[in-house]
PDB file of N, CA and C in Angstrom:
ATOM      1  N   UNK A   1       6.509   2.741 -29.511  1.00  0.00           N
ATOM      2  CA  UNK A   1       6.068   2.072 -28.312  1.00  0.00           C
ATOM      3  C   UNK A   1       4.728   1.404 -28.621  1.00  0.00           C
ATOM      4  N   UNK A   2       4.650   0.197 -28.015  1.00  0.00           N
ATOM      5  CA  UNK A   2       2.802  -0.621 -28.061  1.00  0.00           C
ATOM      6  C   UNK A   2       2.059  -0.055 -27.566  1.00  0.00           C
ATOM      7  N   UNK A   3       0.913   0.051 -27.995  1.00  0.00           N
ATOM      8  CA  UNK A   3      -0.371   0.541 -27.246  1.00  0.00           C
ATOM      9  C   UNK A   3      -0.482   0.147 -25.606  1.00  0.00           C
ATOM     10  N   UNK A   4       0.041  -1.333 -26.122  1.00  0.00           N
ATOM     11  CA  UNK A   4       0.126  -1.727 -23.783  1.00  0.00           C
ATOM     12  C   UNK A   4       1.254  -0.923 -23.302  1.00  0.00           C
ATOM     13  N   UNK A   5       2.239  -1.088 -23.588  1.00  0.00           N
ATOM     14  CA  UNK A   5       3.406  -0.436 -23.079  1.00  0.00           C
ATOM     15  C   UNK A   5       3.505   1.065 -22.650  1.00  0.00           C
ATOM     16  N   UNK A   6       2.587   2.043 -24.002  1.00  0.00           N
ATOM     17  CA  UNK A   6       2.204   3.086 -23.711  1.00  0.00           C
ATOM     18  C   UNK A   6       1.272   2.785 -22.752  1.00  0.00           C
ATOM     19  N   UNK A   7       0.098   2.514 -22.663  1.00  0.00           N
ATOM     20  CA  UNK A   7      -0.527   2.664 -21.815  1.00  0.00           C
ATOM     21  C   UNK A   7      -0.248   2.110 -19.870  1.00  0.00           C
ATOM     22  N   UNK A   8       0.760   1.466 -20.490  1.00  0.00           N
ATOM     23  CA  UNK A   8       1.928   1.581 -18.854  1.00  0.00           C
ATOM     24  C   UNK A   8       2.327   2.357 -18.436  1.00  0.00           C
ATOM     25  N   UNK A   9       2.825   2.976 -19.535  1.00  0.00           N
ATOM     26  CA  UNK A   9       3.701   4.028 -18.870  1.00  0.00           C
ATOM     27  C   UNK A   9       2.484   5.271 -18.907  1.00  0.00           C
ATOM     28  N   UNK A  10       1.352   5.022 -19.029  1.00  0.00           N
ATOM     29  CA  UNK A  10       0.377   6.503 -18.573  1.00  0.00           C
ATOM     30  C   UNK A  10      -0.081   6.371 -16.915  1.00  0.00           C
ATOM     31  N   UNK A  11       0.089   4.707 -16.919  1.00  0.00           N
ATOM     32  CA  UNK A  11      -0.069   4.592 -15.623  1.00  0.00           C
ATOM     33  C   UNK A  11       0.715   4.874 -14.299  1.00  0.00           C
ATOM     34  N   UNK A  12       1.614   4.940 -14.862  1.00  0.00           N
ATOM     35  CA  UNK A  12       3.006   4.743 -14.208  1.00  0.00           C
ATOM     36  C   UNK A  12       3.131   6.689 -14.092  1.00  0.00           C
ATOM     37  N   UNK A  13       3.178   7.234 -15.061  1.00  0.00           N
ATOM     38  CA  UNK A  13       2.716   8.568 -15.293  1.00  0.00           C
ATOM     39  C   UNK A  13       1.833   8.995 -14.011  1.00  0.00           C
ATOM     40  N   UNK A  14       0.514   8.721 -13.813  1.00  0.00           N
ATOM     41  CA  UNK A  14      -1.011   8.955 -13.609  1.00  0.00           C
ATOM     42  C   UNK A  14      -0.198   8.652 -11.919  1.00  0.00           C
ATOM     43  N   UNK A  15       0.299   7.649 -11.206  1.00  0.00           N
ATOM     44  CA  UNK A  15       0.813   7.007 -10.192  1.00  0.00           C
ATOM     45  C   UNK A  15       2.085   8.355  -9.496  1.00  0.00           C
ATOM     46  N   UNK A  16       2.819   8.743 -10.476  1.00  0.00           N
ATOM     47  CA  UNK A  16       4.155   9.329 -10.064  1.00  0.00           C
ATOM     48  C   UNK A  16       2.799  10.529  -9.798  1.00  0.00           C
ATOM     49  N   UNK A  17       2.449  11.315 -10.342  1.00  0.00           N
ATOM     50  CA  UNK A  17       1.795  12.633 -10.307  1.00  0.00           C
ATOM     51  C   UNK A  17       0.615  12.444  -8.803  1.00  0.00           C
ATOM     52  N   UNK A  18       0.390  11.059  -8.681  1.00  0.00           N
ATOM     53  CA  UNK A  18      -0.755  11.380  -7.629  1.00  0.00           C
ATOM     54  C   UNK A  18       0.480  10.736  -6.146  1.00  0.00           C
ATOM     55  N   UNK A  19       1.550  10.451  -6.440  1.00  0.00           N
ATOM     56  CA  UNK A  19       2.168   9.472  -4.855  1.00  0.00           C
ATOM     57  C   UNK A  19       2.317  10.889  -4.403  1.00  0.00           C
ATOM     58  N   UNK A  20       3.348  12.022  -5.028  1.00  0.00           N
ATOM     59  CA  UNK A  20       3.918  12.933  -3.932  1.00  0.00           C
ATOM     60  C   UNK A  20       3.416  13.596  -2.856  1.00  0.00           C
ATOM     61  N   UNK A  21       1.653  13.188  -2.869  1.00  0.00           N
ATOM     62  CA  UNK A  21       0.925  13.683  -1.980  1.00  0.00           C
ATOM     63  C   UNK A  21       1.079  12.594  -0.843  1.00  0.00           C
ATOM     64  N   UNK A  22       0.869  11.551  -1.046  1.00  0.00           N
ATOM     65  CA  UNK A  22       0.806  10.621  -0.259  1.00  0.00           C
ATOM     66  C   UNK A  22       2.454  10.221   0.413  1.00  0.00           C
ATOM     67  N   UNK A  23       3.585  10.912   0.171  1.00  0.00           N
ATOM     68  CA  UNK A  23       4.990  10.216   0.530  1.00  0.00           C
ATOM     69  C   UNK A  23       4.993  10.683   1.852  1.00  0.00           C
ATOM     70  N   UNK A  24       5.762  10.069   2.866  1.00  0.00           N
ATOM     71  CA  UNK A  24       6.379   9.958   3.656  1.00  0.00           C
ATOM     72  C   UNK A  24       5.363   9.034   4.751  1.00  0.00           C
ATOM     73  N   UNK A  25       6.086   8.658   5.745  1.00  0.00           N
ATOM     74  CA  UNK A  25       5.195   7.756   6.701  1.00  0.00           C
ATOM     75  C   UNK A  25       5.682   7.754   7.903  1.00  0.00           C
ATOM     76  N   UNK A  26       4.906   7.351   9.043  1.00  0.00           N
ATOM     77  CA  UNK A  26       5.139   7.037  10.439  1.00  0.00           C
ATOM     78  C   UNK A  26       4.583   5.627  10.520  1.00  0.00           C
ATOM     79  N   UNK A  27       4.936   5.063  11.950  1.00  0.00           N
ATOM     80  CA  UNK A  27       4.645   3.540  12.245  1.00  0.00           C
ATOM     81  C   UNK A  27       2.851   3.710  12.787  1.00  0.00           C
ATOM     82  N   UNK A  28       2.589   2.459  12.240  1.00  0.00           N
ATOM     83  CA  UNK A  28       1.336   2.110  12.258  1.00  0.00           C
ATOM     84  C   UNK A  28       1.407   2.210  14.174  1.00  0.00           C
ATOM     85  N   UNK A  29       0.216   2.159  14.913  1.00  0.00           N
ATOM     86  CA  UNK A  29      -0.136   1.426  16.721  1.00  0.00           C
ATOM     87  C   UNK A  29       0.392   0.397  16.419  1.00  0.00           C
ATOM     88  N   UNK A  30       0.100  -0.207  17.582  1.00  0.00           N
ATOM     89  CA  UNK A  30      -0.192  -1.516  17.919  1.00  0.00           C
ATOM     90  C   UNK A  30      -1.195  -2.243  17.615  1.00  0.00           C
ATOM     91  N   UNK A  31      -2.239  -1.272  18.090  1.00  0.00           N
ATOM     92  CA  UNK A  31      -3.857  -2.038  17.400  1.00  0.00           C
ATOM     93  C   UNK A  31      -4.155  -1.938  16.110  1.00  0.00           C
ATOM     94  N   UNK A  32      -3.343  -1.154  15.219  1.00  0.00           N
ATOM     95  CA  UNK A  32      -3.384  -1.050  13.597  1.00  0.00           C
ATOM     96  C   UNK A  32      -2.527  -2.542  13.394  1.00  0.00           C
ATOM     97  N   UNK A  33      -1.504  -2.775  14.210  1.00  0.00           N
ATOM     98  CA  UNK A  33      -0.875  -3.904  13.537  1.00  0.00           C
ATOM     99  C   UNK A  33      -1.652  -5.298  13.865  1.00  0.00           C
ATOM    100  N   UNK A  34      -2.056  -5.150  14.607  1.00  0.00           N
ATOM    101  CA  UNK A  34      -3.089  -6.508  15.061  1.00  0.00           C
ATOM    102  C   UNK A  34      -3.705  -6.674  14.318  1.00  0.00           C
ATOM    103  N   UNK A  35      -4.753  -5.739  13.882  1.00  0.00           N
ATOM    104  CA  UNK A  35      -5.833  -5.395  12.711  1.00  0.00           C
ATOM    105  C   UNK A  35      -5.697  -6.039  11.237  1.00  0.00           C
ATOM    106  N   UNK A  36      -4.224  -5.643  11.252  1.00  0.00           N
ATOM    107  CA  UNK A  36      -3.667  -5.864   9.832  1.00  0.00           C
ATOM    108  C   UNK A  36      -3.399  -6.981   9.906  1.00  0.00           C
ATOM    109  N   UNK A  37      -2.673  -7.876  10.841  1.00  0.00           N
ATOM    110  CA  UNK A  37      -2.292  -9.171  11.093  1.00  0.00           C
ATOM    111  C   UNK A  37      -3.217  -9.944  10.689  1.00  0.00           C
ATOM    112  N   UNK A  38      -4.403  -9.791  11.925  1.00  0.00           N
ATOM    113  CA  UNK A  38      -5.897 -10.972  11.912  1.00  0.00           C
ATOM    114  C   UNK A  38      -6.697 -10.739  10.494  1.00  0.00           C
ATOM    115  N   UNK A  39      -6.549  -9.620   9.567  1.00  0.00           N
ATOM    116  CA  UNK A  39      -7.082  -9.372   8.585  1.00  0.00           C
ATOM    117  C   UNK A  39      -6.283 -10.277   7.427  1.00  0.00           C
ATOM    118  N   UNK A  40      -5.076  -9.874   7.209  1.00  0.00           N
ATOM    119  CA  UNK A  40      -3.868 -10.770   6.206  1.00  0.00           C
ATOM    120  C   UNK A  40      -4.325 -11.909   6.581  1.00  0.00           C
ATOM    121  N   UNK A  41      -4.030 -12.752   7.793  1.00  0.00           N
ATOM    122  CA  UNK A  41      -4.606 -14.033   8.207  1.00  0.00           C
ATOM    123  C   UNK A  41      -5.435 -14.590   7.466  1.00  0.00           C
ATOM    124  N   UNK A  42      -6.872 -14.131   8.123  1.00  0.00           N
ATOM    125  CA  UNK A  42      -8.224 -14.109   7.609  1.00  0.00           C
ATOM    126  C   UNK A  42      -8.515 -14.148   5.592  1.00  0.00           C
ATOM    127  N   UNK A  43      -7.820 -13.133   5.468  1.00  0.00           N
ATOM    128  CA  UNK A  43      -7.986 -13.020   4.226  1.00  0.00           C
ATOM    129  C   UNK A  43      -6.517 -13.864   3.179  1.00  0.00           C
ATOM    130  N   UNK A  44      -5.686 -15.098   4.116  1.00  0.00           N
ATOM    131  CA  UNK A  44      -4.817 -15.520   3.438  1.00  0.00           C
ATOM    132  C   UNK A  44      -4.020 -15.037   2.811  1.00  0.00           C
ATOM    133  N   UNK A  45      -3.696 -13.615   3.076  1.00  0.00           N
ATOM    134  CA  UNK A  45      -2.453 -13.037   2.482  1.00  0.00           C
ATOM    135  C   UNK A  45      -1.414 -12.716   3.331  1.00  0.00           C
ATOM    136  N   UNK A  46      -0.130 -12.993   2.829  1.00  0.00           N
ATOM    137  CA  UNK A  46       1.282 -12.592   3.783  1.00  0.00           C
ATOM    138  C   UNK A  46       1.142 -10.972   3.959  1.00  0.00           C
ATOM    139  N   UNK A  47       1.323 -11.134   5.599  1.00  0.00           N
ATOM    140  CA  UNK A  47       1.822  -9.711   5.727  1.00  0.00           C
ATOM    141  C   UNK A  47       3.460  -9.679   6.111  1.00  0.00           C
ATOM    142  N   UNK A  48       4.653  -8.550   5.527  1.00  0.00           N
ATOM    143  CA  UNK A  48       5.304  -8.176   5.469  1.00  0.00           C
ATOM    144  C   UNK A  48       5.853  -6.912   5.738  1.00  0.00           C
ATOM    145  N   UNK A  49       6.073  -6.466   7.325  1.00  0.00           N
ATOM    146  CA  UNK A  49       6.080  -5.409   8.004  1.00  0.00           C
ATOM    147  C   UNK A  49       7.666  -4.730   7.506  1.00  0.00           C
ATOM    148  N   UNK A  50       7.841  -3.759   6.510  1.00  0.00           N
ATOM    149  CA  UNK A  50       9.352  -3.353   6.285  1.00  0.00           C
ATOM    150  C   UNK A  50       9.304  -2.183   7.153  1.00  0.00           C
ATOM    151  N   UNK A  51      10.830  -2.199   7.839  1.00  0.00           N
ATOM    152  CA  UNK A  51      11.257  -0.747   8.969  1.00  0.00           C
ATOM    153  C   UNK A  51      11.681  -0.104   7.700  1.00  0.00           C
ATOM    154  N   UNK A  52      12.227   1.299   8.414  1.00  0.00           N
ATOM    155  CA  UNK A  52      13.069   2.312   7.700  1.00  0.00           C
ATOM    156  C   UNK A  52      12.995   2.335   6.288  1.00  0.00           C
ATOM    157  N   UNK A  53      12.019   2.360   5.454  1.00  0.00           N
ATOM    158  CA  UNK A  53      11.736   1.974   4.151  1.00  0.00           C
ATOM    159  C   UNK A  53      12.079   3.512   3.281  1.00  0.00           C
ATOM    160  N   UNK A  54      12.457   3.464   2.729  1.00  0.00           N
ATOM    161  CA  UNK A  54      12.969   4.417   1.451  1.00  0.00           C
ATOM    162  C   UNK A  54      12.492   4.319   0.095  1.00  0.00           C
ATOM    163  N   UNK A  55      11.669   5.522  -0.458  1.00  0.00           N
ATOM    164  CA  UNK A  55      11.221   5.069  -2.071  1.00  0.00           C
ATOM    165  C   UNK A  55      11.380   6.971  -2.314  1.00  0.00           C
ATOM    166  N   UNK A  56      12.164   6.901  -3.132  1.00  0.00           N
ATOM    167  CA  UNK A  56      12.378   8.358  -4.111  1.00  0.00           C
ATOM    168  C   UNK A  56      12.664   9.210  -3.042  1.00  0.00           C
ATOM    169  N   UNK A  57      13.841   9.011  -2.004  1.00  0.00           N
ATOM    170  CA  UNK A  57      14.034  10.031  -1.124  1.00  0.00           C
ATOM    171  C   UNK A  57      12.820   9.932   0.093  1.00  0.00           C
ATOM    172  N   UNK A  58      11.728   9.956  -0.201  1.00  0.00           N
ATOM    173  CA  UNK A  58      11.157   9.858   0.850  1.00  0.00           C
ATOM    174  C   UNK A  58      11.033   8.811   2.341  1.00  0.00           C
ATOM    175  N   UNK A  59      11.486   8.699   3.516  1.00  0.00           N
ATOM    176  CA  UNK A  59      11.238   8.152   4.635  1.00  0.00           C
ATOM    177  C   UNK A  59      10.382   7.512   5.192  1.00  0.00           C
ATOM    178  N   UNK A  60       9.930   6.543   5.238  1.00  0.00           N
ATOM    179  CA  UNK A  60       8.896   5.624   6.166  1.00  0.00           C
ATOM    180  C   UNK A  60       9.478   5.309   7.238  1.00  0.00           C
ATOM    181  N   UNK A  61       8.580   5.359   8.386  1.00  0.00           N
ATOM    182  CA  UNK A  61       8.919   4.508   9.660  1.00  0.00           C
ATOM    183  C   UNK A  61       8.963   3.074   9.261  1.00  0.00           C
ATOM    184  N   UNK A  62       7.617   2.735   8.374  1.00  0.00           N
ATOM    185  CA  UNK A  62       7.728   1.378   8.568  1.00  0.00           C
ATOM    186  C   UNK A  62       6.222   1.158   7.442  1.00  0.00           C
ATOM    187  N   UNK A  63       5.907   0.300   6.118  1.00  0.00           N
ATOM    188  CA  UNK A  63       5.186   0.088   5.335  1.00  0.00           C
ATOM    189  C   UNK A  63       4.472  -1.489   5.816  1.00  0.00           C
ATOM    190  N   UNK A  64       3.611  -2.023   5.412  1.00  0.00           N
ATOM    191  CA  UNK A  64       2.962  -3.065   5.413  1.00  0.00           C
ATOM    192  C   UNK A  64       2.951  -3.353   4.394  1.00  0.00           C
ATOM    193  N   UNK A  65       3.284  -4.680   3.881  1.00  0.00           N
ATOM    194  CA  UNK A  65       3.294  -5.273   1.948  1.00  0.00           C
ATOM    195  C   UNK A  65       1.905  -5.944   2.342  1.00  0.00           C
ATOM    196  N   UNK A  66       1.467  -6.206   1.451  1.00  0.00           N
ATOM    197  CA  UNK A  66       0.730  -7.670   1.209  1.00  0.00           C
ATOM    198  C   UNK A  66       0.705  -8.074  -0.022  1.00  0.00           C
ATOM    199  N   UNK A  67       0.830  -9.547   0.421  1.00  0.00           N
ATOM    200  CA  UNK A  67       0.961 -10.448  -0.737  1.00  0.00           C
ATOM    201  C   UNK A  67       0.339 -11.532  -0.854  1.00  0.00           C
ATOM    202  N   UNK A  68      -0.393 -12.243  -2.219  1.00  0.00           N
ATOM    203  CA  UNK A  68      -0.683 -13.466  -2.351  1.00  0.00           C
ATOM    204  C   UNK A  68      -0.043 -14.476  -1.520  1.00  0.00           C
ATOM    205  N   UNK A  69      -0.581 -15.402  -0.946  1.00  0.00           N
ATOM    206  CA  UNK A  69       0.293 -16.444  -0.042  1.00  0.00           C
ATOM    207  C   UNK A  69       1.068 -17.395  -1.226  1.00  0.00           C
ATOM    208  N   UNK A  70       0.708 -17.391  -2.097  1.00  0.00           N
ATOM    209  CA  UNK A  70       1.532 -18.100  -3.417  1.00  0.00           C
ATOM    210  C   UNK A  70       2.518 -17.252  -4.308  1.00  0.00           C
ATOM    211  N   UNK A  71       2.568 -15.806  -3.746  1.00  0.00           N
ATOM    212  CA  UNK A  71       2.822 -15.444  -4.923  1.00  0.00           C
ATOM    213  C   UNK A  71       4.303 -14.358  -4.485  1.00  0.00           C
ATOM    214  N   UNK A  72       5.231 -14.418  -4.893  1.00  0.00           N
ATOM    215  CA  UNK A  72       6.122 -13.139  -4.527  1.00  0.00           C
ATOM    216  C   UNK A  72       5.895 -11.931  -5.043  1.00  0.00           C
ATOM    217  N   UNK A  73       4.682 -11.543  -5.817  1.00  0.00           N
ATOM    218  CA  UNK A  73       4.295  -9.921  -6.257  1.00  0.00           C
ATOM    219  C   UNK A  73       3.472  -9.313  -5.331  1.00  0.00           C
ATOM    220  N   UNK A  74       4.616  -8.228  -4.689  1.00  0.00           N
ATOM    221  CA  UNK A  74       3.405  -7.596  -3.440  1.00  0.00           C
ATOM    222  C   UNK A  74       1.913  -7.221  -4.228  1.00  0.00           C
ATOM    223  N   UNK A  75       0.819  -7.169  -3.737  1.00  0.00           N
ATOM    224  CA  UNK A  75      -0.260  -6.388  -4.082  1.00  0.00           C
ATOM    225  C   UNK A  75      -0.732  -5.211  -3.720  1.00  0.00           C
ATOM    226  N   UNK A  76      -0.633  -4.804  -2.829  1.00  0.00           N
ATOM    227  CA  UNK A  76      -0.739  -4.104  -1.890  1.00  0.00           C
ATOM    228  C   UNK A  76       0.652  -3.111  -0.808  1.00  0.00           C
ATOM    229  N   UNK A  77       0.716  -2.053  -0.768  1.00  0.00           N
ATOM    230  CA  UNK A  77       1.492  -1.686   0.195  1.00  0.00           C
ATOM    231  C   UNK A  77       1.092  -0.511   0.861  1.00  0.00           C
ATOM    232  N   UNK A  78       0.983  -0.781   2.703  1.00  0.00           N
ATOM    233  CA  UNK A  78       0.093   0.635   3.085  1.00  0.00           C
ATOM    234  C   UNK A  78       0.880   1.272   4.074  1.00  0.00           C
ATOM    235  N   UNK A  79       0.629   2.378   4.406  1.00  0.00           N
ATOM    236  CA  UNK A  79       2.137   3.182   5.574  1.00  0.00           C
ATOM    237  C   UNK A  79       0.776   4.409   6.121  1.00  0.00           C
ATOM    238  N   UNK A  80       1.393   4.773   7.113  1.00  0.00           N
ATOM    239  CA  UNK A  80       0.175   5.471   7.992  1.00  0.00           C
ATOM    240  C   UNK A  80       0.890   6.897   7.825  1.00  0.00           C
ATOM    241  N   UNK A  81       0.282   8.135   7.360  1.00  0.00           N
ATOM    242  CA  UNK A  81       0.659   9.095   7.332  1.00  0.00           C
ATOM    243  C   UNK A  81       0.579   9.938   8.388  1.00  0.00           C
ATOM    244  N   UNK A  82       0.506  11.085   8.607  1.00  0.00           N
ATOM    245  CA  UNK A  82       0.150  12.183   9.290  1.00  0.00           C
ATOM    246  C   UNK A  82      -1.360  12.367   9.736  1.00  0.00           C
ATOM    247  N   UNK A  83      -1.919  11.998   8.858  1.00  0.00           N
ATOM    248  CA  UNK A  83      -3.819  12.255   8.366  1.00  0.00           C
ATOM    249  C   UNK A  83      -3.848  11.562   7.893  1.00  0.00           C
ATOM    250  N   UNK A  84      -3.510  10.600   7.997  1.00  0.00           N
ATOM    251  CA  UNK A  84      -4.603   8.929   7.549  1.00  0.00           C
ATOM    252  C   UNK A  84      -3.595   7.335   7.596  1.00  0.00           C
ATOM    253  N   UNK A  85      -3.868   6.597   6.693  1.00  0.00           N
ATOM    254  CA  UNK A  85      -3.836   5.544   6.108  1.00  0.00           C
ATOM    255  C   UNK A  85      -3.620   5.515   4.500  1.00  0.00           C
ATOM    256  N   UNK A  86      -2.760   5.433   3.708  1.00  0.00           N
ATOM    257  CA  UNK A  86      -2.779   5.391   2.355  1.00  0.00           C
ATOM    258  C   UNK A  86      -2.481   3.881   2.095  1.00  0.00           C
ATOM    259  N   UNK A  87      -2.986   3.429   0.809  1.00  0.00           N
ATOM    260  CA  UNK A  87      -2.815   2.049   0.362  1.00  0.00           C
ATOM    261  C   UNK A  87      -2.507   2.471  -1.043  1.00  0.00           C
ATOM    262  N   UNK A  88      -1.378   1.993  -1.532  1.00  0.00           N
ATOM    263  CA  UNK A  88      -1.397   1.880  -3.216  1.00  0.00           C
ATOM    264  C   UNK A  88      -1.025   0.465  -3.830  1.00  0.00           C
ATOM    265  N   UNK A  89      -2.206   0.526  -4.364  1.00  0.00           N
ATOM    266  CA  UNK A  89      -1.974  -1.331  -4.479  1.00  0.00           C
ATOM    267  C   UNK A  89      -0.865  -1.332  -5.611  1.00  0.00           C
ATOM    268  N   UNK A  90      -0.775  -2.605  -6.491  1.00  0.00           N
ATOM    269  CA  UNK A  90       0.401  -2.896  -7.585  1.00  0.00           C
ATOM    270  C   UNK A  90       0.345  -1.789  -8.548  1.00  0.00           C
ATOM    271  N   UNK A  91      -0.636  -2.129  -9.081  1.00  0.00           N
ATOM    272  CA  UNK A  91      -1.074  -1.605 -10.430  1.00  0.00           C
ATOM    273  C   UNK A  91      -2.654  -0.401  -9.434  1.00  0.00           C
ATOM    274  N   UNK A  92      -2.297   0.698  -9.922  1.00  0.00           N
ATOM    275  CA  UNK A  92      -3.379   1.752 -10.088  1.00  0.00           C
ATOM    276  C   UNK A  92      -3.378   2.819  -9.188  1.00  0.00           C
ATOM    277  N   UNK A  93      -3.905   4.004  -8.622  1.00  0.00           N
ATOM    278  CA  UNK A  93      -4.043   4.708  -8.252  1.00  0.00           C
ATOM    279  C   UNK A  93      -4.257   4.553  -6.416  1.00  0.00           C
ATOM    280  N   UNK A  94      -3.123   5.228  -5.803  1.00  0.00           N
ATOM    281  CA  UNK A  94      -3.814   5.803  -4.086  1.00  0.00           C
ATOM    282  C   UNK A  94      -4.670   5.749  -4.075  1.00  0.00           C
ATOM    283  N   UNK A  95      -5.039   5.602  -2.523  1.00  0.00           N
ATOM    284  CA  UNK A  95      -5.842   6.095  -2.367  1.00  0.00           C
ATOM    285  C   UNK A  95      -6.030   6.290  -0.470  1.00  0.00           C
ATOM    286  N   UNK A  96      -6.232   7.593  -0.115  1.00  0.00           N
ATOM    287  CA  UNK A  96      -5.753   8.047   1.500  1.00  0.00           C
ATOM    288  C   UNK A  96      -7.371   7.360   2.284  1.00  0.00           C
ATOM    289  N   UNK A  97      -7.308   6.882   3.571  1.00  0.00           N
ATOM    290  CA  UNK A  97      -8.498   6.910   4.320  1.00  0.00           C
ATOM    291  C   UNK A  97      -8.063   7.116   5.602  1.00  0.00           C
ATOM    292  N   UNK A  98      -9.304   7.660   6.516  1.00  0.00           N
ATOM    293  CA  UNK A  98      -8.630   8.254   8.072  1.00  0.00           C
ATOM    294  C   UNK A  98      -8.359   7.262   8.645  1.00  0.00           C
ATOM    295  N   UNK A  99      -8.370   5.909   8.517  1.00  0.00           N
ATOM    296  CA  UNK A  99      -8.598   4.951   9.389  1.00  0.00           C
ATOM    297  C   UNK A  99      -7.758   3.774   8.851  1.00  0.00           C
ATOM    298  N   UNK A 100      -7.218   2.753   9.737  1.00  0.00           N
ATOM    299  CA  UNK A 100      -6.750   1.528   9.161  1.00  0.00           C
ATOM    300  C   UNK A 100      -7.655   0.755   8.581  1.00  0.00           C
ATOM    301  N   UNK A 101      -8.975   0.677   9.415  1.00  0.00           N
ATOM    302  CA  UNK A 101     -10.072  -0.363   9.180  1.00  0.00           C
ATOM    303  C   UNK A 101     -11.239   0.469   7.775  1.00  0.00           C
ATOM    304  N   UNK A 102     -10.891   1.505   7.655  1.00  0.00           N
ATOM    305  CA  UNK A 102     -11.726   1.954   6.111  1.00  0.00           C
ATOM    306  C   UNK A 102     -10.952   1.213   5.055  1.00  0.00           C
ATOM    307  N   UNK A 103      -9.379   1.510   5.178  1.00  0.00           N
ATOM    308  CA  UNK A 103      -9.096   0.911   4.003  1.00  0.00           C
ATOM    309  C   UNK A 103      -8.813  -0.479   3.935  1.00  0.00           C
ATOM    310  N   UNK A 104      -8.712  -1.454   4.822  1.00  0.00           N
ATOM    311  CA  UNK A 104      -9.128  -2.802   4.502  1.00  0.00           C
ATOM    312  C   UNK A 104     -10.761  -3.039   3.957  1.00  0.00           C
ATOM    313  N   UNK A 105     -11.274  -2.084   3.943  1.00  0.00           N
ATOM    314  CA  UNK A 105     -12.615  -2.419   3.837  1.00  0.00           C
ATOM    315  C   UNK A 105     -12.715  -2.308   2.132  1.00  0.00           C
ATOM    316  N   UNK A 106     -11.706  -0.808   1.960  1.00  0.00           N
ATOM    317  CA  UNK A 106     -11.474  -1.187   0.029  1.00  0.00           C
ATOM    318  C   UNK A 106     -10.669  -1.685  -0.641  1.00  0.00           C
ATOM    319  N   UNK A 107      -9.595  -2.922   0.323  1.00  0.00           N
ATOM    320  CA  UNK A 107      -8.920  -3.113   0.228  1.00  0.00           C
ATOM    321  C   UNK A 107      -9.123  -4.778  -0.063  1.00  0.00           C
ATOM    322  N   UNK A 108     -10.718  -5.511   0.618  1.00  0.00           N
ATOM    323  CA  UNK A 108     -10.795  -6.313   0.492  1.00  0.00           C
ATOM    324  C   UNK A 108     -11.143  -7.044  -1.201  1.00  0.00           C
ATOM    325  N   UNK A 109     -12.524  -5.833  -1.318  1.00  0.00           N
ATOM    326  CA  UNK A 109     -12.850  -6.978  -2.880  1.00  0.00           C
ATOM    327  C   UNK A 109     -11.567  -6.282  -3.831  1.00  0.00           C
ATOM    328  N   UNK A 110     -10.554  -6.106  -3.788  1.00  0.00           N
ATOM    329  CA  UNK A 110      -9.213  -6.126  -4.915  1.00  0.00           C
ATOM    330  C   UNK A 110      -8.592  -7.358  -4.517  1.00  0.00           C
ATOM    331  N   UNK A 111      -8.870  -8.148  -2.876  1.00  0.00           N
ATOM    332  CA  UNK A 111      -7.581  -8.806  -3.199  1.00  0.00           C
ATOM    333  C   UNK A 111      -8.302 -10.085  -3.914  1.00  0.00           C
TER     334      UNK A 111
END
C-alpha cells in the first residue's frame, strides 16, 4: 500500500473508531433549520436536508449535507443527537457541540 493510501485508510480507521459515539439522530427544530438555511445562504453553500437517513445500521430522523455551491462533494454533514449537534465534515474527525449555532461557528473557517 502507498504511504497516501495508508495514511487513508488510518483516517478512515481514526473516523470508524470515533463515529459510534456520535450514531444515531433526531430532527433538527424549526429554528435550527432556519439557522442552518440563512447560514448555508450567507455562507454560499447548498443545504441538503436528507429524511430517514441510514449509515451502518444506524437511524437518522433527518441529516443536513453541505456542499460547495459548485461542487457535488458534500463537505460537511450534521444530525442533532440526544445531547447535542455533531458535524463530521468530509475528511477528518467529529466533532459533538450543545448547540446548532456553536458548531457553525467551527464550522465556518473549514468551509
Amino acid at each position: 500500500m502507498t504511504p497516501r493510501a495508508s495514511g487513508m485508510m488510518d483516517r478512515l480507521d481514526h473516523k470508524q473508531a470515533i463515529a459510534p459515539k456520535y450514531r444515531g439522530g433526531i430532527a433538527f427544530t424549526v429554528p435550527e433549520l432556519l439557522m442552518l438555511t440563512a447560514w448555508a445562504e450567507f455562507h454560499a453553500l447548498r443545504l441538503v436536508i436528507e429524511l430517514d437517513h441510514c449509515i451502518d445500521g444506524a437511524e437518522y430522523e433527518e441529516v443536513a449535507a453541505l456542499y460547495p455551491a459548485d461542487s457535488p462533494l458534500r463537505q460537511w454533514t450534521l444530525w442533532r443527537a440526544a445531547d447535542g449537534v455533531v458535524a463530521e465534515p468530509m475528511a477528518g474527525a467529529c466533532f459533538r457541540e450543545a448547540c446548532i449555532s456553536d458548531v457553525l461557528q467551527r464550522v465556518i473557517p473549514a468551509c
